[in-house]
N, C-alpha and C. Protein backbone atom coordinates (compact mmCIF):
# COMPACT_ATOMS: atom_id res chain seq x y z
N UNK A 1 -4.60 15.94 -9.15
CA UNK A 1 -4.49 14.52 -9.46
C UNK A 1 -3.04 14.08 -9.34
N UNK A 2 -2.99 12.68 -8.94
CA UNK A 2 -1.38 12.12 -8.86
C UNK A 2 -1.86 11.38 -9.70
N UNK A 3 -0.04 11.33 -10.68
CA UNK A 3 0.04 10.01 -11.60
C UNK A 3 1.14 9.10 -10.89
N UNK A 4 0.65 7.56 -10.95
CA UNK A 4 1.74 6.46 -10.81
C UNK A 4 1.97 5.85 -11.68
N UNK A 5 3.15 5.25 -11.42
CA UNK A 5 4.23 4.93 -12.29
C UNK A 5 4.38 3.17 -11.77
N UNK A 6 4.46 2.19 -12.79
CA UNK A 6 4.31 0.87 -11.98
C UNK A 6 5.06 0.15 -12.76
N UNK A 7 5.89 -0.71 -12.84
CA UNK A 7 6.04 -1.89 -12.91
C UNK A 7 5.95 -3.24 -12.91
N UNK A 8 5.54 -3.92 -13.95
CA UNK A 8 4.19 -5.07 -14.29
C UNK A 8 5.21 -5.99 -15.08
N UNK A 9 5.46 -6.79 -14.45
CA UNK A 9 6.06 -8.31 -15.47
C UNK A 9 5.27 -9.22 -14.89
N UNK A 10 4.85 -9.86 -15.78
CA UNK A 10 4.59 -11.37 -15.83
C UNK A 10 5.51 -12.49 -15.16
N UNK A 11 6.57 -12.67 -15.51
CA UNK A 11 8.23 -13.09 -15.05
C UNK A 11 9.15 -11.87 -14.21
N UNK A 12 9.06 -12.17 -13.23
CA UNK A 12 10.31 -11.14 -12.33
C UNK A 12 11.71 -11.87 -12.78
N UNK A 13 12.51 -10.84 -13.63
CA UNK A 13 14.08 -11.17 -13.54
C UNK A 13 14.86 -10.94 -11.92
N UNK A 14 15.49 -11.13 -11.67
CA UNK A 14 16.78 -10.99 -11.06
C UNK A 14 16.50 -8.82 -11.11
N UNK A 15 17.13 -8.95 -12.32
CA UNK A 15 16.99 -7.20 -12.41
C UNK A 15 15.82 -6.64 -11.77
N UNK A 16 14.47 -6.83 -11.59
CA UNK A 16 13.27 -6.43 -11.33
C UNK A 16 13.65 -6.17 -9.72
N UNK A 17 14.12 -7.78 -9.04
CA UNK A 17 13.82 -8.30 -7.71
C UNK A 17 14.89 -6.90 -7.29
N UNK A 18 16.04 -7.04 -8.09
CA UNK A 18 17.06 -6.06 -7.11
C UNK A 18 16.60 -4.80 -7.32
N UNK A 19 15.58 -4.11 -7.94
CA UNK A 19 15.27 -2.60 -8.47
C UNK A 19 14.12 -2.76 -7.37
N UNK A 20 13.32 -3.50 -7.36
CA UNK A 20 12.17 -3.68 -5.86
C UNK A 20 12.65 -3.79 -4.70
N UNK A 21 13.52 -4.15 -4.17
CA UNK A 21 14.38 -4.16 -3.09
C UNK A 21 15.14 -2.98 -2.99
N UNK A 22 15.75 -2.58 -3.84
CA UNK A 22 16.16 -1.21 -3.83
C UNK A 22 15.53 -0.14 -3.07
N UNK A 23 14.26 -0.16 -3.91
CA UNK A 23 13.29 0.80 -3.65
C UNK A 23 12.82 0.58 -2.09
N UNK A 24 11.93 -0.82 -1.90
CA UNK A 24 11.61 -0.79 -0.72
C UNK A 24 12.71 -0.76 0.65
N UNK A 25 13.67 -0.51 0.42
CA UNK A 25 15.23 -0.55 1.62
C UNK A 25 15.64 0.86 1.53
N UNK A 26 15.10 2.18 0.23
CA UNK A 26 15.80 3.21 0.56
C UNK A 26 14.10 4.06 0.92
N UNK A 27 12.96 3.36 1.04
CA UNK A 27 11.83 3.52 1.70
C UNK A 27 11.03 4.57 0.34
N UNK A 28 11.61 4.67 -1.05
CA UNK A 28 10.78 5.02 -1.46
C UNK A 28 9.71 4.08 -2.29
N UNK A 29 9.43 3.29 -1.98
CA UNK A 29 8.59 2.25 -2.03
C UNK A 29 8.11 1.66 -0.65
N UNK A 30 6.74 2.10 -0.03
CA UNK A 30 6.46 1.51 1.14
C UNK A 30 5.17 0.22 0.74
N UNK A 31 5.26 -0.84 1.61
CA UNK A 31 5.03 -2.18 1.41
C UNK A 31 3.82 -1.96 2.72
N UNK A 32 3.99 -1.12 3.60
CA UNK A 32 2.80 -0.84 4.42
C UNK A 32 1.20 -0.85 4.02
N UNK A 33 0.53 -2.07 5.05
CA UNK A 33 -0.62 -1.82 4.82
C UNK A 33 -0.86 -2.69 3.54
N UNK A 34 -0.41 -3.20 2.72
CA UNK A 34 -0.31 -4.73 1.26
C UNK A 34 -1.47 -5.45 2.15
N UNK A 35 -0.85 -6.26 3.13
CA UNK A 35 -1.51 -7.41 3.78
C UNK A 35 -2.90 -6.60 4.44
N UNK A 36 -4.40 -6.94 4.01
CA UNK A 36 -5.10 -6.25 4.87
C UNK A 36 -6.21 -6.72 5.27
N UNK A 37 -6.24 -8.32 5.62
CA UNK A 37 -6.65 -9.25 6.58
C UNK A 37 -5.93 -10.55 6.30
N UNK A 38 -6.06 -10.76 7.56
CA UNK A 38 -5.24 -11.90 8.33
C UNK A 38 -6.44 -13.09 8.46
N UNK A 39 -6.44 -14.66 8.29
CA UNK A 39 -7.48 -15.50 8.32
C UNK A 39 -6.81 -16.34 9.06
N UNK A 40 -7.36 -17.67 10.06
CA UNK A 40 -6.74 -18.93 10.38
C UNK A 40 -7.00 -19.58 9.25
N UNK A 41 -6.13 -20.46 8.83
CA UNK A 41 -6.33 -22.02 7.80
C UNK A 41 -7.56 -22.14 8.19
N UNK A 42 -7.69 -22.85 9.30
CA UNK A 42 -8.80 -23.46 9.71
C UNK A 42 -10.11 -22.60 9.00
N UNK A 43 -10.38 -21.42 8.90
CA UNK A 43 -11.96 -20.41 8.27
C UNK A 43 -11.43 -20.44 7.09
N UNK A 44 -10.22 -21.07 5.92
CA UNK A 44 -10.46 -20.74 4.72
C UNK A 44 -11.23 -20.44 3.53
N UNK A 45 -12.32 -20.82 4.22
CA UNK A 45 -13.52 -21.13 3.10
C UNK A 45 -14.41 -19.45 3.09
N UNK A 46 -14.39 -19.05 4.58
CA UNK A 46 -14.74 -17.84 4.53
C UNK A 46 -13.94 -16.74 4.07
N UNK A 47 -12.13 -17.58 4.17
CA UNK A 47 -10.82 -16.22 4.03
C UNK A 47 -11.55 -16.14 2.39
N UNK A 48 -11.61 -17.27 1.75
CA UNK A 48 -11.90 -16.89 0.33
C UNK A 48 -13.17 -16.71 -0.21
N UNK A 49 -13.82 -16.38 0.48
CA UNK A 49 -15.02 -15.45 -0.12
C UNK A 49 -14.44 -14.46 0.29
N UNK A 50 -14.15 -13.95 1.35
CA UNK A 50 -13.83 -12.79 1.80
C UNK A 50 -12.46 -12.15 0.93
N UNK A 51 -11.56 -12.52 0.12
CA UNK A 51 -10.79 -12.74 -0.58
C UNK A 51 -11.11 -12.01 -1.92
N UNK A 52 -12.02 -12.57 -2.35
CA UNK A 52 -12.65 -12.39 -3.88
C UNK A 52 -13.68 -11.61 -3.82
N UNK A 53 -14.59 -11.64 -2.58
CA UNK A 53 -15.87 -10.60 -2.53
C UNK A 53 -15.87 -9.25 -2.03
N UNK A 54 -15.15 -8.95 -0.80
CA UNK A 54 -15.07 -8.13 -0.09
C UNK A 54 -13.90 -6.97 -1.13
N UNK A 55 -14.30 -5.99 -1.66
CA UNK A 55 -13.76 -4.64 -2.30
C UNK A 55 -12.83 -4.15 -1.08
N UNK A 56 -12.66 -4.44 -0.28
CA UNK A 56 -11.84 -3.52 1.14
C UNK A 56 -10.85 -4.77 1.45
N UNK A 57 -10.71 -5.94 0.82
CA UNK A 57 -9.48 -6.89 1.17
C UNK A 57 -8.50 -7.04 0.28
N UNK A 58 -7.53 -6.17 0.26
CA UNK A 58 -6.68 -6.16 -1.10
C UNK A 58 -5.58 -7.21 -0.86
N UNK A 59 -4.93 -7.92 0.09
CA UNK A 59 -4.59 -9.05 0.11
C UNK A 59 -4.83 -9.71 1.89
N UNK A 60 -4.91 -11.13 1.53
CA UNK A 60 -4.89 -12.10 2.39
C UNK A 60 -4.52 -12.85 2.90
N UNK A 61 -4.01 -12.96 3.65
CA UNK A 61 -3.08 -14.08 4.24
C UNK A 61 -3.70 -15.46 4.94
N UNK A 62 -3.60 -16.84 4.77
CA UNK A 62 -3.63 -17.54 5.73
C UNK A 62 -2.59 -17.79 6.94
N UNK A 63 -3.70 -17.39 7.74
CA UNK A 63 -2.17 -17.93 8.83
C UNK A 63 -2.28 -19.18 9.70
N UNK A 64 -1.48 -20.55 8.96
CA UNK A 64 -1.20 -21.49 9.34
C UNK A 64 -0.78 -21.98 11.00
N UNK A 65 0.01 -21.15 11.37
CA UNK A 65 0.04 -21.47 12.69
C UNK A 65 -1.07 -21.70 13.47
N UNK A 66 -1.76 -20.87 13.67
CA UNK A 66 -2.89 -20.74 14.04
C UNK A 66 -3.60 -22.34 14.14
N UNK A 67 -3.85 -23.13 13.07
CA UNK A 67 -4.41 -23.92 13.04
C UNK A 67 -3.64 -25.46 14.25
């Protein structure tokens, strides 16, 4: 078994942002793979079912250009 270790504020200080940046710039924090579907504006209605329903979409992006 692995244990993780996390960091949870409600309010990000200043201190938080530069200890997260830290991490993700000396790569022991990888940000790979966060985003894991992409929607046009235009299908929002499906991005957010797909958003809230789908167990395999851990975040979502609209992507505005697109539209």
């Amino acid at each position: 078994m692995k244990e993780a270790r996390m960091r949870i504020a409600a309010e990000w200080t200043p201190e938080d942002m530069r200890t997260t940046r830290s991490l993700v710039e000396s790569g022991a924090l990888s940000l790979d793979n966060l985003i894991s579907h992409i929607a046009p504006a235009s299908d929002a209605a499906t991005a957010y079912a797909t958003a809230f329903e789908d167990p395999d979409c851990l975040k979502l992006v609209l992507d505005w250009e697109t539209t």
